[in-house]
N, C-alpha and C. Protein backbone atom coordinates (compact mmCIF):
# COMPACT_ATOMS: atom_id res chain seq x y z
N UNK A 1 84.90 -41.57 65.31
CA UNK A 1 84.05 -40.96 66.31
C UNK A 1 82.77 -40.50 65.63
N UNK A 2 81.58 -40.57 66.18
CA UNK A 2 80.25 -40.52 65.57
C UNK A 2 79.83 -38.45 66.17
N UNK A 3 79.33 -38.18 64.84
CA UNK A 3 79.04 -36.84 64.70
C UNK A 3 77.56 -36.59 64.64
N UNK A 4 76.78 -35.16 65.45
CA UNK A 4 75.40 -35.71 65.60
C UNK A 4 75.37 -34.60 63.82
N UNK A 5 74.01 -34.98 63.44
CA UNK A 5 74.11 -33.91 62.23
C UNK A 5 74.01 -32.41 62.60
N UNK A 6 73.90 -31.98 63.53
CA UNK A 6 74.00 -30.26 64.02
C UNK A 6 75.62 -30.17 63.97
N UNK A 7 76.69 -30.93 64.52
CA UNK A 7 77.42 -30.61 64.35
C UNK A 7 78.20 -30.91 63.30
N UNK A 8 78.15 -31.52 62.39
CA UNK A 8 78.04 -31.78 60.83
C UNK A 8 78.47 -30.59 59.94
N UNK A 9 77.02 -29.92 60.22
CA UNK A 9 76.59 -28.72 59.68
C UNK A 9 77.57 -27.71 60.30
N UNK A 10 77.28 -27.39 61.06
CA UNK A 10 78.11 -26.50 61.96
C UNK A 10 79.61 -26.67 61.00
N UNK A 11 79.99 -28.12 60.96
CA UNK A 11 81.39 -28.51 60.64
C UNK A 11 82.10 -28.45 59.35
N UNK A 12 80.84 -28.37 58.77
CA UNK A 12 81.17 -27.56 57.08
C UNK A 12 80.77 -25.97 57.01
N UNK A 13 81.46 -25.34 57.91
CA UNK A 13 81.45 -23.67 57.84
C UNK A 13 82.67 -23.83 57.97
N UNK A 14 84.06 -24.69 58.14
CA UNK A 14 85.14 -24.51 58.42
C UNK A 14 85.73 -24.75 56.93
N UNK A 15 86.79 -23.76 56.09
CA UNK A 15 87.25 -24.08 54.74
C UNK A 15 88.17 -25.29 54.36
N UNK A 16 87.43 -25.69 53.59
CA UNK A 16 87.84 -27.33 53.07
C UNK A 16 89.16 -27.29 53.53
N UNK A 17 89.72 -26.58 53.25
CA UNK A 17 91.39 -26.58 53.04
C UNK A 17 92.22 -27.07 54.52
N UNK A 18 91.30 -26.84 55.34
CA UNK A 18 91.89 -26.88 56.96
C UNK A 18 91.18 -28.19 57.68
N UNK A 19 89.89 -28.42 56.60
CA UNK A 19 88.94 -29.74 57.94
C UNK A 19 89.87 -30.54 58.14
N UNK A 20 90.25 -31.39 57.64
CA UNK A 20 91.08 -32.50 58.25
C UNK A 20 91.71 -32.46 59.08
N UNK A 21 92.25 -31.26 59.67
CA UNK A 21 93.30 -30.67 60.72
C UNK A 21 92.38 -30.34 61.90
N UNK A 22 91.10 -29.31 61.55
CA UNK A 22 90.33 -29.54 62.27
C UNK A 22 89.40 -30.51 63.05
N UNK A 23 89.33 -31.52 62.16
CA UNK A 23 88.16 -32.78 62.39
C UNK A 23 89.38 -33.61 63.59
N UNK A 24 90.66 -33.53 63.16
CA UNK A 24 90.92 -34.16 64.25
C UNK A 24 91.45 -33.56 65.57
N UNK A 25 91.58 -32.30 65.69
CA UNK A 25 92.09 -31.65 67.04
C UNK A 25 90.37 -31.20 68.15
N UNK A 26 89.22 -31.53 66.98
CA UNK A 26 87.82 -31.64 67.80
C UNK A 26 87.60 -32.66 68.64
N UNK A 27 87.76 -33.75 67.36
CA UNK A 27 87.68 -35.56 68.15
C UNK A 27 88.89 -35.45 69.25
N UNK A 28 90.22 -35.29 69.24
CA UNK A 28 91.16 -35.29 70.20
C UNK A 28 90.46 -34.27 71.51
N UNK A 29 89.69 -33.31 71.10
CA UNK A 29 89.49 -32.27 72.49
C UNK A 29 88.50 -33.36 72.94
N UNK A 30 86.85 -33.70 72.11
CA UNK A 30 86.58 -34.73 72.33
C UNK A 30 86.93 -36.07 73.50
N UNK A 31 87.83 -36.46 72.83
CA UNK A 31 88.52 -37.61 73.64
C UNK A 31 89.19 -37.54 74.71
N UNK A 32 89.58 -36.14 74.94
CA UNK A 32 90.24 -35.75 76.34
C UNK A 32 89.45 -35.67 77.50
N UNK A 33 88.21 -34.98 76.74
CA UNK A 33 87.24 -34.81 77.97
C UNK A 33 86.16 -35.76 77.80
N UNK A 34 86.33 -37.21 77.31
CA UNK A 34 85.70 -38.79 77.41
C UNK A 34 84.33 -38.49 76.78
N UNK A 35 84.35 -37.80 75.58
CA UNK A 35 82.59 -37.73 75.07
C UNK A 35 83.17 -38.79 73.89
N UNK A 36 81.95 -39.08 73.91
CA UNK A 36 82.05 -40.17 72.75
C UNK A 36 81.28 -39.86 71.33
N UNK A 37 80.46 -38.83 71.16
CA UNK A 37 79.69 -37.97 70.21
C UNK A 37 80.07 -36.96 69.98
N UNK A 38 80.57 -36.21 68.77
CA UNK A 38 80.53 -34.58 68.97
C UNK A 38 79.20 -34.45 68.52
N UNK A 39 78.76 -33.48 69.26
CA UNK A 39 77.55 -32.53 69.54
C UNK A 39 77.37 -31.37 69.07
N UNK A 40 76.87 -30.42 69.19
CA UNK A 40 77.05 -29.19 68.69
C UNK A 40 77.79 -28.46 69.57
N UNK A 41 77.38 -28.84 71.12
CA UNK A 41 78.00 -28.17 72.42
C UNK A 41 79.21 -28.75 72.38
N UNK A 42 79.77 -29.83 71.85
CA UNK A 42 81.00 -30.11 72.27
C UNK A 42 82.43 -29.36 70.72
N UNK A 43 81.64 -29.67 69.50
CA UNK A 43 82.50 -28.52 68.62
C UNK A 43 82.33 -27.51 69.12
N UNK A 44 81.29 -26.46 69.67
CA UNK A 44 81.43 -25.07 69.90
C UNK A 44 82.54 -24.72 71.04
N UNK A 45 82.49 -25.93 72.15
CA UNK A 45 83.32 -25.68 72.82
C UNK A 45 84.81 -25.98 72.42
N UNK A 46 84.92 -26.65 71.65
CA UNK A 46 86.33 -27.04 71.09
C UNK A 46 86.99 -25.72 70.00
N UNK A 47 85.52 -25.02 69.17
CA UNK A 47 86.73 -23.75 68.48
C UNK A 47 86.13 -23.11 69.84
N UNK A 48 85.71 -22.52 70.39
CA UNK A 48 86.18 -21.82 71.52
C UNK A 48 87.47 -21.78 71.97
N UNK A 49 87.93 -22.92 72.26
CA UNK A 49 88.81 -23.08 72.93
C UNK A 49 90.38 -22.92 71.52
N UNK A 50 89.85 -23.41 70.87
CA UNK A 50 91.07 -23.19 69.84
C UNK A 50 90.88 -21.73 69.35
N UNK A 51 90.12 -20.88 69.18
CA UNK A 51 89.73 -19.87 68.91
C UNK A 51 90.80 -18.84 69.88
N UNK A 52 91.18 -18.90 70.54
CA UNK A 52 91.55 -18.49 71.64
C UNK A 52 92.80 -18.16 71.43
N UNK A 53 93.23 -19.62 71.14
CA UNK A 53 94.70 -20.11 71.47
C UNK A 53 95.36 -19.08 70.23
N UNK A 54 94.42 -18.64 69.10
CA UNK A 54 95.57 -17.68 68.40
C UNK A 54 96.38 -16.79 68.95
């Protein structure tokens, strides 16, 4: 899945140790709701939403 560079950036504030876990439960929120880019609006809305769920 293609990443714009805002959310890139954005996407390396998350600690190495967890991206991979993260990179894919974004693309999966992503893919649920049929975007084909993450954006900046579409990671913010995705830890939003995982943000939550703690």
């Amino acid at each position: 899945m293609e990443w714009t560079p805002e959310a890139k950036t954005l996407f390396k504030e998350i600690p190495f140790f967890v991206r991979f876990a993260a990179k894919r439960k974004i693309e999966n929120f992503a893919r649920d709701r049929n975007e084909e880019v993450i954006t900046a609006e579409v990671y913010q809305a995705a830890r939003k939403q995982f943000d939550t769920k703690n």
